[in-house]
C-alpha atoms as a PDB file:
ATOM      1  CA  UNK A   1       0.000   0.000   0.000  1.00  0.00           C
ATOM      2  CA  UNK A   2       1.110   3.176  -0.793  1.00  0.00           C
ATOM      3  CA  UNK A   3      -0.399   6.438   0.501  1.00  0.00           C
ATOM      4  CA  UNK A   4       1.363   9.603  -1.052  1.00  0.00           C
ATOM      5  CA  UNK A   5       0.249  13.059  -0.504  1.00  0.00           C
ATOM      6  CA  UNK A   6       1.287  16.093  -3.378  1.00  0.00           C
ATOM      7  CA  UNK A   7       1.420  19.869  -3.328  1.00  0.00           C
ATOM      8  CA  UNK A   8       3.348  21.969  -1.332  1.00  0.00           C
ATOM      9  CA  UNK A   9       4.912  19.672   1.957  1.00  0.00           C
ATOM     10  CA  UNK A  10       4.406  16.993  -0.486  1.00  0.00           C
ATOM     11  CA  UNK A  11       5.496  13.258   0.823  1.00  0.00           C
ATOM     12  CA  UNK A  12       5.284   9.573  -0.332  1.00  0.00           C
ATOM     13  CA  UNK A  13       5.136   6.888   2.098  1.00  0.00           C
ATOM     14  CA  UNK A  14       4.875   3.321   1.771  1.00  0.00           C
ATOM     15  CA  UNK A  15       3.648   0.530   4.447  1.00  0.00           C
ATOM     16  CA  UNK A  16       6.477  -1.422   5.329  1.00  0.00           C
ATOM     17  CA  UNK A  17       5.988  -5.614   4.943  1.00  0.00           C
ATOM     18  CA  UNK A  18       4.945  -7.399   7.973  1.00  0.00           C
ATOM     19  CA  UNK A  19       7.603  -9.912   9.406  1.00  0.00           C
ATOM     20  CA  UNK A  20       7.115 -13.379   9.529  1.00  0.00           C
ATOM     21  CA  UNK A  21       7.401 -13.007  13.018  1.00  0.00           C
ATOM     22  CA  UNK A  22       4.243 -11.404  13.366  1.00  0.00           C
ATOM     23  CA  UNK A  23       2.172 -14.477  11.214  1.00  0.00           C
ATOM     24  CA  UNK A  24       2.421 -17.040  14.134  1.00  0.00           C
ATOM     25  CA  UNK A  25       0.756 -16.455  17.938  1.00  0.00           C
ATOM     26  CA  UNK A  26       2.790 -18.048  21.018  1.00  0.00           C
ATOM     27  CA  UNK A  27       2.543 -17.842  24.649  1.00  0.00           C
ATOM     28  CA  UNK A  28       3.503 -18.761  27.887  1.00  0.00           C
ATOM     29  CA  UNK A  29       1.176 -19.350  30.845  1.00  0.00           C
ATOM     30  CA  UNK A  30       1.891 -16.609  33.766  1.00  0.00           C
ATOM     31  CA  UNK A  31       1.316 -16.699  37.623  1.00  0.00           C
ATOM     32  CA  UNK A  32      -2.562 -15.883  37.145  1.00  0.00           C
ATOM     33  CA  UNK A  33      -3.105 -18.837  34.440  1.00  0.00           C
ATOM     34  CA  UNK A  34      -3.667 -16.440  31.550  1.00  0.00           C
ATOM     35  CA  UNK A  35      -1.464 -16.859  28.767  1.00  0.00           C
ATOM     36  CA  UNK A  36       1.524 -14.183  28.113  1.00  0.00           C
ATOM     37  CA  UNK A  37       0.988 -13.212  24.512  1.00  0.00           C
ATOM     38  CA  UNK A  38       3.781 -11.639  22.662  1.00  0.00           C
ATOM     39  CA  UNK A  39       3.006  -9.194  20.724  1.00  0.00           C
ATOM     40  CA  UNK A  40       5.251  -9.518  18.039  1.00  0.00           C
ATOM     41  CA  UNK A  41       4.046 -13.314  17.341  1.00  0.00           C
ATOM     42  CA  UNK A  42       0.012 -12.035  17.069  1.00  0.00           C
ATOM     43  CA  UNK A  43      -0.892 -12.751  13.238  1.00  0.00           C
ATOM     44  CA  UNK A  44      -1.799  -9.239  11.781  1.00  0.00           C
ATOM     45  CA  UNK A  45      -5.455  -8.637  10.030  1.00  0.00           C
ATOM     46  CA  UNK A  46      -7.302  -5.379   8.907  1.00  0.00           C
ATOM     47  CA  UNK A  47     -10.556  -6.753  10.534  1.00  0.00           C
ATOM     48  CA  UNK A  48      -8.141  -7.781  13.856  1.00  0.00           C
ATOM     49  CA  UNK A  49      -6.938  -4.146  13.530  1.00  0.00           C
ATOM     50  CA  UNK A  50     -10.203  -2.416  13.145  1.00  0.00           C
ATOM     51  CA  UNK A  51     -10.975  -4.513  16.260  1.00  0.00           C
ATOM     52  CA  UNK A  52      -8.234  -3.408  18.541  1.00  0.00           C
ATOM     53  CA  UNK A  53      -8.596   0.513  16.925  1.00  0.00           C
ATOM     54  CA  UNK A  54     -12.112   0.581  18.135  1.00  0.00           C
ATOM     55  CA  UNK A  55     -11.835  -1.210  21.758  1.00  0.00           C
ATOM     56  CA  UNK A  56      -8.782   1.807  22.031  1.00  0.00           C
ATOM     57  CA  UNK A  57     -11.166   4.380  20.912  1.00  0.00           C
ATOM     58  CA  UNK A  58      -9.157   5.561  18.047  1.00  0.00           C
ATOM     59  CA  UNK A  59     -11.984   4.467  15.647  1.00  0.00           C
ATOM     60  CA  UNK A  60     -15.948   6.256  15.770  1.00  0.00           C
ATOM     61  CA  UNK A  61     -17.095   3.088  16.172  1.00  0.00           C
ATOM     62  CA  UNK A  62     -17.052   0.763  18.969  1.00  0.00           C
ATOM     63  CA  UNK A  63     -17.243  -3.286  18.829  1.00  0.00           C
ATOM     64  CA  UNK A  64     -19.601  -4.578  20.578  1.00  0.00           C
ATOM     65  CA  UNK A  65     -18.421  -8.202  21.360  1.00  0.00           C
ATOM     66  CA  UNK A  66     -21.338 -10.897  20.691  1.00  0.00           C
ATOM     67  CA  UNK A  67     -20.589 -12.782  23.848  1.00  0.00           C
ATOM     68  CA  UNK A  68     -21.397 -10.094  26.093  1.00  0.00           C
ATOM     69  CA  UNK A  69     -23.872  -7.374  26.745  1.00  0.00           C
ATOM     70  CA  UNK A  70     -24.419  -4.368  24.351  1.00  0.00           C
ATOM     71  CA  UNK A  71     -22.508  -1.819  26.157  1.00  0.00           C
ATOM     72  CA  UNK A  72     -24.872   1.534  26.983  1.00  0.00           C
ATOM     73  CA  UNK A  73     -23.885   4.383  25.433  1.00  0.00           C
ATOM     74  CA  UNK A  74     -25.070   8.223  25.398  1.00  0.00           C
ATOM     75  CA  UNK A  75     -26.510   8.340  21.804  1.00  0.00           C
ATOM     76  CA  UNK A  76     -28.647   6.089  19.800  1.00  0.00           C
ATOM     77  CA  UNK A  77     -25.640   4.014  17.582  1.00  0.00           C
ATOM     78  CA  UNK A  78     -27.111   2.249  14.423  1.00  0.00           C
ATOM     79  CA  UNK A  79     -24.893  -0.507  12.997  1.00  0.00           C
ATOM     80  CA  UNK A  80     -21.552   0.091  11.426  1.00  0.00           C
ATOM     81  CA  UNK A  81     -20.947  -3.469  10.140  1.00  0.00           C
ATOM     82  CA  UNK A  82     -19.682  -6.848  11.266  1.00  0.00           C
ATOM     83  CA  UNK A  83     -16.121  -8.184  11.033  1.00  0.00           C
ATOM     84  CA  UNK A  84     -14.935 -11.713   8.640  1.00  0.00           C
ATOM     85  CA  UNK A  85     -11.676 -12.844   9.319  1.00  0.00           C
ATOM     86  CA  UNK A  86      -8.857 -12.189   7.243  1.00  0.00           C
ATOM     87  CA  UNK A  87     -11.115 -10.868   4.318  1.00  0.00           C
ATOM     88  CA  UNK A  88     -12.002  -7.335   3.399  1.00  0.00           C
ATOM     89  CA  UNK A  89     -16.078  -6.694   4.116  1.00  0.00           C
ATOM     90  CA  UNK A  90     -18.967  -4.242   3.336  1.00  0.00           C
ATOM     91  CA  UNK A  91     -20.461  -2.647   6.548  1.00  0.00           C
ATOM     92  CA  UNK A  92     -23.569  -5.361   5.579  1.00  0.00           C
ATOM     93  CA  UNK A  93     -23.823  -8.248   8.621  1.00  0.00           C
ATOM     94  CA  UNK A  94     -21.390 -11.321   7.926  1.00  0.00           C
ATOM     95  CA  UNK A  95     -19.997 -13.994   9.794  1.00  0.00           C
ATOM     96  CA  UNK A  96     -17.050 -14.262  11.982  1.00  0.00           C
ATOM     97  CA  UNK A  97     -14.831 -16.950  13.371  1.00  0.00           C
ATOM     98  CA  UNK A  98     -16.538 -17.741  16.767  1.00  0.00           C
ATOM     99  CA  UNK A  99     -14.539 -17.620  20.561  1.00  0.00           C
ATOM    100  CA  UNK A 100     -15.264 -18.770  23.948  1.00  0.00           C
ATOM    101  CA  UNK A 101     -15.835 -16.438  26.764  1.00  0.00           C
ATOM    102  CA  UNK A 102     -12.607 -18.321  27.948  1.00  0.00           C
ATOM    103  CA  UNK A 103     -10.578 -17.713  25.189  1.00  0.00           C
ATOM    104  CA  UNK A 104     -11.847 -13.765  25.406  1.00  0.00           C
ATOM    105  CA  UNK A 105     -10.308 -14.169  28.931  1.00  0.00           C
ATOM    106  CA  UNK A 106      -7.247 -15.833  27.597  1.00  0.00           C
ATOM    107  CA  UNK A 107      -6.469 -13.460  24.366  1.00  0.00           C
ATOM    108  CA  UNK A 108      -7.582  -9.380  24.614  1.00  0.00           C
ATOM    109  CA  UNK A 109      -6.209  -9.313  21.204  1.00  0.00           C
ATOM    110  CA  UNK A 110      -8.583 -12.410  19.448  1.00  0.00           C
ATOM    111  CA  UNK A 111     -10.491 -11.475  16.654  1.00  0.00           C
ATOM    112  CA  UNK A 112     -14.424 -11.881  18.450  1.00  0.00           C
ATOM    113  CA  UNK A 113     -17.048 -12.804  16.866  1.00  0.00           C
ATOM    114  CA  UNK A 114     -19.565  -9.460  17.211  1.00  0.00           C
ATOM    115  CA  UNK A 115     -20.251  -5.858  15.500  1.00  0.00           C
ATOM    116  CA  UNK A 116     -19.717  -2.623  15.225  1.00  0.00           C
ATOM    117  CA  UNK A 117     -21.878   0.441  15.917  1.00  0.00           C
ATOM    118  CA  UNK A 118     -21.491   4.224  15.897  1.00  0.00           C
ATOM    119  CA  UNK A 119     -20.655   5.742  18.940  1.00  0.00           C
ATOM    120  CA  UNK A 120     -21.495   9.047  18.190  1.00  0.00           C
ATOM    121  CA  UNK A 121     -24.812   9.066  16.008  1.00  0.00           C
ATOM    122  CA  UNK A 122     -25.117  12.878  15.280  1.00  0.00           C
ATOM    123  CA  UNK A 123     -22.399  12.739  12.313  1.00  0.00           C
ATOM    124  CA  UNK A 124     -22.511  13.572   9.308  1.00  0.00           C
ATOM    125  CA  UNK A 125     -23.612  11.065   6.420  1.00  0.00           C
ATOM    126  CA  UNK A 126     -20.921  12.111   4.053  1.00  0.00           C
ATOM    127  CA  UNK A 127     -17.983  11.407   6.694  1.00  0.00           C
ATOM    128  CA  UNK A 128     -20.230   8.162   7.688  1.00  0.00           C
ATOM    129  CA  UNK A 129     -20.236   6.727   4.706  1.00  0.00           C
ATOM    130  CA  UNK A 130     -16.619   5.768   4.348  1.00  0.00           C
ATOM    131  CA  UNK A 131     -16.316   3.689   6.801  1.00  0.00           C
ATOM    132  CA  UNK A 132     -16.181   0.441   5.826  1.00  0.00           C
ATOM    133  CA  UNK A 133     -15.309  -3.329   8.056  1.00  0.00           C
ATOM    134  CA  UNK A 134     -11.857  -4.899   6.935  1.00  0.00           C
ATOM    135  CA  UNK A 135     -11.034  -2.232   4.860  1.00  0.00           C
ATOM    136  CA  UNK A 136      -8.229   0.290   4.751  1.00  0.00           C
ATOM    137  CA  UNK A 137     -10.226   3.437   4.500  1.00  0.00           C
ATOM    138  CA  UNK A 138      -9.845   7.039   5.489  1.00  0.00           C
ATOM    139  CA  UNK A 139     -11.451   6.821   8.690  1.00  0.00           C
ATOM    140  CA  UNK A 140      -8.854   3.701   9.053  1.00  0.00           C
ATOM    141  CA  UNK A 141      -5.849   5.565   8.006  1.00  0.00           C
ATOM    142  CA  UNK A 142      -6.737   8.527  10.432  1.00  0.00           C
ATOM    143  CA  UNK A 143      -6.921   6.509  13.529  1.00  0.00           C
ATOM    144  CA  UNK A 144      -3.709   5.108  12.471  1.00  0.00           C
ATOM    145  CA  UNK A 145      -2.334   8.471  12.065  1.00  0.00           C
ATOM    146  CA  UNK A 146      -3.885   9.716  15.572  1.00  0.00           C
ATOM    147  CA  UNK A 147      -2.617   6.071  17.379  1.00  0.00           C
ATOM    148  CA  UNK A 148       1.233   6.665  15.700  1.00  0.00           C
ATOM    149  CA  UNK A 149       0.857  10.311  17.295  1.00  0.00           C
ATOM    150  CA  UNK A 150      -0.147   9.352  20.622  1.00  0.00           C
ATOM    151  CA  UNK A 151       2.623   6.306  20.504  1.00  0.00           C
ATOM    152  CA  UNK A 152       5.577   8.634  19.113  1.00  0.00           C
ATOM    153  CA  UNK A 153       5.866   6.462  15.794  1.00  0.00           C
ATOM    154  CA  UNK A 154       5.970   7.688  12.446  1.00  0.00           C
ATOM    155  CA  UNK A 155       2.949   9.225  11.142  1.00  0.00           C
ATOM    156  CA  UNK A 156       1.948   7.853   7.864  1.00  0.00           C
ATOM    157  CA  UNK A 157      -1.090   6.129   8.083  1.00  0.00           C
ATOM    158  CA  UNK A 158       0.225   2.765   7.132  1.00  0.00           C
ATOM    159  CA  UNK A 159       0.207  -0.419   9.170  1.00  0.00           C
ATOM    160  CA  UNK A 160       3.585  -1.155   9.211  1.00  0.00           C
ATOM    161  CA  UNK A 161       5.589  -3.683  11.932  1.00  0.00           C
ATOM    162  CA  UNK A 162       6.335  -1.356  14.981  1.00  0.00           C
ATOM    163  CA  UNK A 163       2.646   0.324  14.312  1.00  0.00           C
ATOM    164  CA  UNK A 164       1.483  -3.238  14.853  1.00  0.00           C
ATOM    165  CA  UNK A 165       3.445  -4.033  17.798  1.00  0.00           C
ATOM    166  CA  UNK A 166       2.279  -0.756  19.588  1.00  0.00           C
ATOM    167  CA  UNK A 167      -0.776  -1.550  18.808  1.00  0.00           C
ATOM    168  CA  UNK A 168      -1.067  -5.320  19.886  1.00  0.00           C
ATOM    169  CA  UNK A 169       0.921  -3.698  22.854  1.00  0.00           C
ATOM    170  CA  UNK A 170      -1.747  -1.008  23.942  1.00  0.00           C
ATOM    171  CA  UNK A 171      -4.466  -3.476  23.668  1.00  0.00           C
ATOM    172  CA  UNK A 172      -3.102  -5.570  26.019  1.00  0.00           C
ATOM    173  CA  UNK A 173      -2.152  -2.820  28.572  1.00  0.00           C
ATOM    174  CA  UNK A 174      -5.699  -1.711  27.558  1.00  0.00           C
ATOM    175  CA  UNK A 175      -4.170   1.719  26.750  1.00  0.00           C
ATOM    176  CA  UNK A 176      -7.340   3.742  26.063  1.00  0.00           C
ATOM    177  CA  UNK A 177      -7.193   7.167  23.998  1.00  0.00           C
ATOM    178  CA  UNK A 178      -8.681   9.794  26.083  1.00  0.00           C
ATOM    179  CA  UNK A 179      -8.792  12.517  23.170  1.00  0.00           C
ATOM    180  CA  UNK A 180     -11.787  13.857  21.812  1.00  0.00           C
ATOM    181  CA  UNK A 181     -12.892  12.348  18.424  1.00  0.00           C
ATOM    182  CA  UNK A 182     -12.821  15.507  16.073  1.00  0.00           C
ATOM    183  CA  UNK A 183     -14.043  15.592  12.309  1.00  0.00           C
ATOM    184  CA  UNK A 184     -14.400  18.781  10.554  1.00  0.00           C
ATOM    185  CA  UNK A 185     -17.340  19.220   7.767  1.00  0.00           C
ATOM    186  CA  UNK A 186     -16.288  21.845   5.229  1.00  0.00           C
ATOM    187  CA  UNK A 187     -19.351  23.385   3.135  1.00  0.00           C
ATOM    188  CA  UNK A 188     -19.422  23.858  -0.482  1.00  0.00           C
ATOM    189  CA  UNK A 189     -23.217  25.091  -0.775  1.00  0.00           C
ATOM    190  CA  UNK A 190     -23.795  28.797  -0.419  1.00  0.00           C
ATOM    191  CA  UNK A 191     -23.007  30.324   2.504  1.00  0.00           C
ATOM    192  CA  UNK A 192     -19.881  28.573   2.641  1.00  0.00           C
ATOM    193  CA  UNK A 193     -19.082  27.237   5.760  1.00  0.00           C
ATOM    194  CA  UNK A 194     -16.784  24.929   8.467  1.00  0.00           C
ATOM    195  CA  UNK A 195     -18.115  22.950  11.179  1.00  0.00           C
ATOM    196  CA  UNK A 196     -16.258  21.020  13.879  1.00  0.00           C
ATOM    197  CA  UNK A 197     -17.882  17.964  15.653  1.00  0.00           C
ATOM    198  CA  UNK A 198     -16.302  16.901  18.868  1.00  0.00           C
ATOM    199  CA  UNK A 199     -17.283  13.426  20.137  1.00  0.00           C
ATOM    200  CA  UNK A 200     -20.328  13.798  17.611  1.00  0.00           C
ATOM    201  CA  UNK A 201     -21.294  17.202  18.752  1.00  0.00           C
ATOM    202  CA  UNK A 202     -21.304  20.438  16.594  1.00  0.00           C
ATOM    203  CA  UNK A 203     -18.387  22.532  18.668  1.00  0.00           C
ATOM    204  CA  UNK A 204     -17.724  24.933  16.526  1.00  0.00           C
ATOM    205  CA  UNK A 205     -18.535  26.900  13.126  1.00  0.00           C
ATOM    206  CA  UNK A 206     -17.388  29.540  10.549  1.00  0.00           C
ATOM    207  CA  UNK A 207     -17.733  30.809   7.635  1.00  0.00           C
ATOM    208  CA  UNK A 208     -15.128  30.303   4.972  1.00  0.00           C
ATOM    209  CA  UNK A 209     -13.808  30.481   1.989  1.00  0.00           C
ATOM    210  CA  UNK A 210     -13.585  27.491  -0.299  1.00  0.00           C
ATOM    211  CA  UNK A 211     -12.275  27.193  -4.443  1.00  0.00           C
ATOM    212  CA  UNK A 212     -13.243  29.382  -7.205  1.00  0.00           C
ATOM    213  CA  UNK A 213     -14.330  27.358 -10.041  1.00  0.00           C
ATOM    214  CA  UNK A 214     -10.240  27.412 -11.674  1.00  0.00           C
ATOM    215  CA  UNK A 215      -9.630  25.662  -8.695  1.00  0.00           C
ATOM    216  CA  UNK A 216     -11.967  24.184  -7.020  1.00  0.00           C
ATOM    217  CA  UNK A 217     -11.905  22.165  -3.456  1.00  0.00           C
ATOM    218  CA  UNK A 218     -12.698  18.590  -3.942  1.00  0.00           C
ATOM    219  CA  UNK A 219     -15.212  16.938  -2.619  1.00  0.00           C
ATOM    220  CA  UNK A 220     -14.676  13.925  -0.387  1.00  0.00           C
ATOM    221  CA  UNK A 221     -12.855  12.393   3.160  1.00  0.00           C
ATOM    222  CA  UNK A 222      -9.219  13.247   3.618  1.00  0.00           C
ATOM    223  CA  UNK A 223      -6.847  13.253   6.585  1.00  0.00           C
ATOM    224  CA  UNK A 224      -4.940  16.181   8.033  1.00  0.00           C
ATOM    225  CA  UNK A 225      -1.382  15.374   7.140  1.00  0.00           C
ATOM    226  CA  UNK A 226       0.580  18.176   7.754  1.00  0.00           C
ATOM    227  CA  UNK A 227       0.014  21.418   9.830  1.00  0.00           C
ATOM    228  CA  UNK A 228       2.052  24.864  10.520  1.00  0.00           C
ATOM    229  CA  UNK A 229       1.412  27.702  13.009  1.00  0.00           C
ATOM    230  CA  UNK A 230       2.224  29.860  10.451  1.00  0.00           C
ATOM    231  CA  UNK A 231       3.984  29.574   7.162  1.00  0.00           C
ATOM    232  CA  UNK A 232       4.560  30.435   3.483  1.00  0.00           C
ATOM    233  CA  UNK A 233       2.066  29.605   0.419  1.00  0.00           C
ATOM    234  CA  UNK A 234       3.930  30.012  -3.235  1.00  0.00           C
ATOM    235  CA  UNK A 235       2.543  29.265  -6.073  1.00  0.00           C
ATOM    236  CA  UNK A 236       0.860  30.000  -9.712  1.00  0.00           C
ATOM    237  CA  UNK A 237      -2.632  31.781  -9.730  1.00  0.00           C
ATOM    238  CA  UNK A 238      -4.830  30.647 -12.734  1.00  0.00           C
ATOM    239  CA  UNK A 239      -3.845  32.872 -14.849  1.00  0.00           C
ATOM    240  CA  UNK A 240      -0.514  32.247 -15.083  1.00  0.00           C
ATOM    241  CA  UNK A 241       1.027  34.985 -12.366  1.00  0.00           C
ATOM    242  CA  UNK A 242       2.951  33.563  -9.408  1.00  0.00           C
ATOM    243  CA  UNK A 243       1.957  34.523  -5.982  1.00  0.00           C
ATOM    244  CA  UNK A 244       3.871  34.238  -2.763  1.00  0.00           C
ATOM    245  CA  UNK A 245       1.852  34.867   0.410  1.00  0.00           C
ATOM    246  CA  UNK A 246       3.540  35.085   4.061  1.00  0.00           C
ATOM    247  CA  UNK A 247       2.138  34.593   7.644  1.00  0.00           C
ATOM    248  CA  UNK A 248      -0.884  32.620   7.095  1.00  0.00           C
ATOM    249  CA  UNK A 249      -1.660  31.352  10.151  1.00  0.00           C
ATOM    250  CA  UNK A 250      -3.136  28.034  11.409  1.00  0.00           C
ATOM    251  CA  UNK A 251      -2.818  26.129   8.726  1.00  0.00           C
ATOM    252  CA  UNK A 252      -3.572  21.949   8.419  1.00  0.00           C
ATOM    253  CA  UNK A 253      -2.845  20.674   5.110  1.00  0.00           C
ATOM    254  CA  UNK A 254      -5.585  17.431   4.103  1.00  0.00           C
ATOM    255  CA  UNK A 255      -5.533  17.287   0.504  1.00  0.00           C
ATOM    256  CA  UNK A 256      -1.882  17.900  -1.250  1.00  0.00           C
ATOM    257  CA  UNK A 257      -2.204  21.868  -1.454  1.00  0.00           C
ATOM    258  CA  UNK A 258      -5.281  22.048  -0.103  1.00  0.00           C
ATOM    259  CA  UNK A 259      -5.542  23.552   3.797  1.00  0.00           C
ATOM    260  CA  UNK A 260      -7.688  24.744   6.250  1.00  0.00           C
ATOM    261  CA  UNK A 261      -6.030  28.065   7.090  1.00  0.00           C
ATOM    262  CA  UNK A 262      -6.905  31.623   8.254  1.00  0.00           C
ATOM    263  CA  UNK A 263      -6.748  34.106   5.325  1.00  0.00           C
ATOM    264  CA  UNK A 264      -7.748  37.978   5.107  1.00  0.00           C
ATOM    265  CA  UNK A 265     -10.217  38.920   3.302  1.00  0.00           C
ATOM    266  CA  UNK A 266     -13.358  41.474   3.134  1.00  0.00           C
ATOM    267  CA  UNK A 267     -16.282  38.694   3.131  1.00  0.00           C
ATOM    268  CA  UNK A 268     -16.544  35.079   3.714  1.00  0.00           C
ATOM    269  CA  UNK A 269     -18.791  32.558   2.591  1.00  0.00           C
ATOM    270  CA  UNK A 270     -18.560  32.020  -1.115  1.00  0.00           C
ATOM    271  CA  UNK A 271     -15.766  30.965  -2.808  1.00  0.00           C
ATOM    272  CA  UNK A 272     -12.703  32.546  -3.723  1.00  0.00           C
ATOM    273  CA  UNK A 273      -9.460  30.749  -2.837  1.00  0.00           C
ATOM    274  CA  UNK A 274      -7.434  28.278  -5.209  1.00  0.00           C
ATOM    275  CA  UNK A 275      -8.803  25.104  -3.427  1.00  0.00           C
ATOM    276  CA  UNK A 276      -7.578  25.724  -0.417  1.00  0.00           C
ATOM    277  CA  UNK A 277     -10.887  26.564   3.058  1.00  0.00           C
ATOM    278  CA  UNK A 278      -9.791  30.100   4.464  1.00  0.00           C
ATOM    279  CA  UNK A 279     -11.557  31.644   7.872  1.00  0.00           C
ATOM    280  CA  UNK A 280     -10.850  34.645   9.695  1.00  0.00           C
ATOM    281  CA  UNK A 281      -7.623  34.847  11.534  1.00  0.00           C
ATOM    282  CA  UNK A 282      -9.481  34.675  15.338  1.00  0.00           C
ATOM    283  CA  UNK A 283     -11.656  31.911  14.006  1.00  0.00           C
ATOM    284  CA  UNK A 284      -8.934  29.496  12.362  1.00  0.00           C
ATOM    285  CA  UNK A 285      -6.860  30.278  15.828  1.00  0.00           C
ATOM    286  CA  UNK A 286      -9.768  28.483  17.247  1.00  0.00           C
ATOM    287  CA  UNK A 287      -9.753  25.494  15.050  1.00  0.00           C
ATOM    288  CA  UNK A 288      -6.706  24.642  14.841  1.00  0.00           C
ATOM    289  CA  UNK A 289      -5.788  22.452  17.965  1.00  0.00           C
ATOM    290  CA  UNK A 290      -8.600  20.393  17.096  1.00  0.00           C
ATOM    291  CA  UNK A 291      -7.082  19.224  13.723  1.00  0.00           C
ATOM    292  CA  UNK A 292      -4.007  17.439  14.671  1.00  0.00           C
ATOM    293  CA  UNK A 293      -2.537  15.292  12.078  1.00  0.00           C
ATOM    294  CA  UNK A 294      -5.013  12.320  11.190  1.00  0.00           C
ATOM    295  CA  UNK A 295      -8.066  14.166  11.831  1.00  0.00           C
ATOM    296  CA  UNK A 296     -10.759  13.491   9.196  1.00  0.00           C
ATOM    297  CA  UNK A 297     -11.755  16.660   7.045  1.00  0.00           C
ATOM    298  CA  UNK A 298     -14.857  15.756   5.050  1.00  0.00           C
ATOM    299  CA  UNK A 299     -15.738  18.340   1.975  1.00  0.00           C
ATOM    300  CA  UNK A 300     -19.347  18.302   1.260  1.00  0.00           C
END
């Protein structure tokens, strides 16, 4: 897999191959009976991944393990798909490879049999809708990104061999993220405007700026990948002249050039920048720690 980014900061990254180490589990029984697993010798899976991702809250989705009660939660979840072992699936219902209560005990990291459900149920469609069971999707990538952040690993979205170790690791230390879960919904239709959900809750909103028709700001799901303070945009304007602006402020790149950023200018809410969402200085100050790298910027 190879997950490459272009425009200005532009970066190519590719997933490392999985040892053979990590295709064959082993363990030792400790004091308490329950076997030692080490996590280098747990066999790697996407579904297996989106597993442990979710039970570490890295994911918008919890599982909710077959064997045992529906957990309660403080919205109304609908489903989010069911998990097949070893094979990429559709968020439709499918079967999985079935465990014991006992080997639940035994093994935090076995892939259950179970579902998955939203845990936040206000968000939006648009950002809903790619998330899909077993496969590597946006929403996959970012909690990768935000898990690689929180572990001090590389951040590039890819599933390499230390990102699985971590991983494996933090699941069986039950290392739980205690971060908000942020998306940010950027709107194309008239007035233009940004919206930030925290934990499924509209936080925060703007207007902004979006691209002129030359250059517009495609739609879709992407993942902040880079982010600046403050810092330089170069480059050529439509018609042909170059431009070179300084000090723009609060800036998180998601789509190659493209960036949410604060940006001067005498009216917002239509557009008029060359792809890239602009807000008002004060009101891209305030957005900005809430889009660290891996958080999901859907364009609607």
């Amino acid at each position: 897999m190879v997950f490459t980014v272009s425009g200005r900061g532009a970066r190519a990254v590719t997933a490392l191959a999985i040892g053979a180490t990590l295709l064959s589990t082993t363990g030792t029984a400790g004091a308490s009976g329950r076997a030692k697993i080490n996590p280098l010798r747990v066999p790697y899976s996407i579904p297996l991944a989106d597993e442990l991702l979710a039970n570490l809250r890295f994911l918008p989705v919890q599982f909710v393990d077959a064997s045992r009660p529906t957990p309660t939660t403080t919205t109304t979840p609908s489903s989010a798909g069911t998990t097949t072992p070893g094979a990429p699936s559709s968020a439709t219902a499918t079967t999985v490879a079935s465990h014991s209560r006992a080997s639940v005990t035994a093994s935090p990291v076995a892939l259950l049999r179970g579902h998955y459900a939203w845990r936040f149920a206000d968000l939006p469609s648009p950002f809903k809708a790619n998330w899909s069971v077993g496969t590597l999707n946006v929403i996959f990538r970012g909690a990768l990104m935000r898990f690689q952040a929180q572990h001090n690993l590389p951040i590039n979205g890819n599933m390499d061999g230390p990102t699985w170790h971590a991983l494996v690791s933090a699941a069986l230390r039950h290392q739980v993220s205690d971060e908000t879960y942020n998306v940010v919904v950027v709107q194309r239709a008239l007035p233009q405007r940004v919206w930030l959900y925290r934990n499924g809750k509209l936080s925060f909103t703007s207007l902004a700026n979006t691209g002129i028709a030359a250059a517009p700001t495609a739609p879709g799901t992407y993942t902040v990948y880079l982010r600046y303070a403050v810092t330089t945009m170069s480059g050529t304007l439509p018609n042909g002249q170059p431009y070179h602006d300084t000090g723009i402020p609060w800036t998180s790149y998601f789509n190659g050039g493209d960036a949410l950023h604060g940006f001067i200018r005498s009216t917002y809410g239509w557009p008029q920048s060359l792809g890239c969402v602009e807000m008002p200085f004060q009101n891209a100050k305030i957005l900005w720690p809430y889009t660290p790298l891996g958080t999901e910027v859907t364009v609607e």
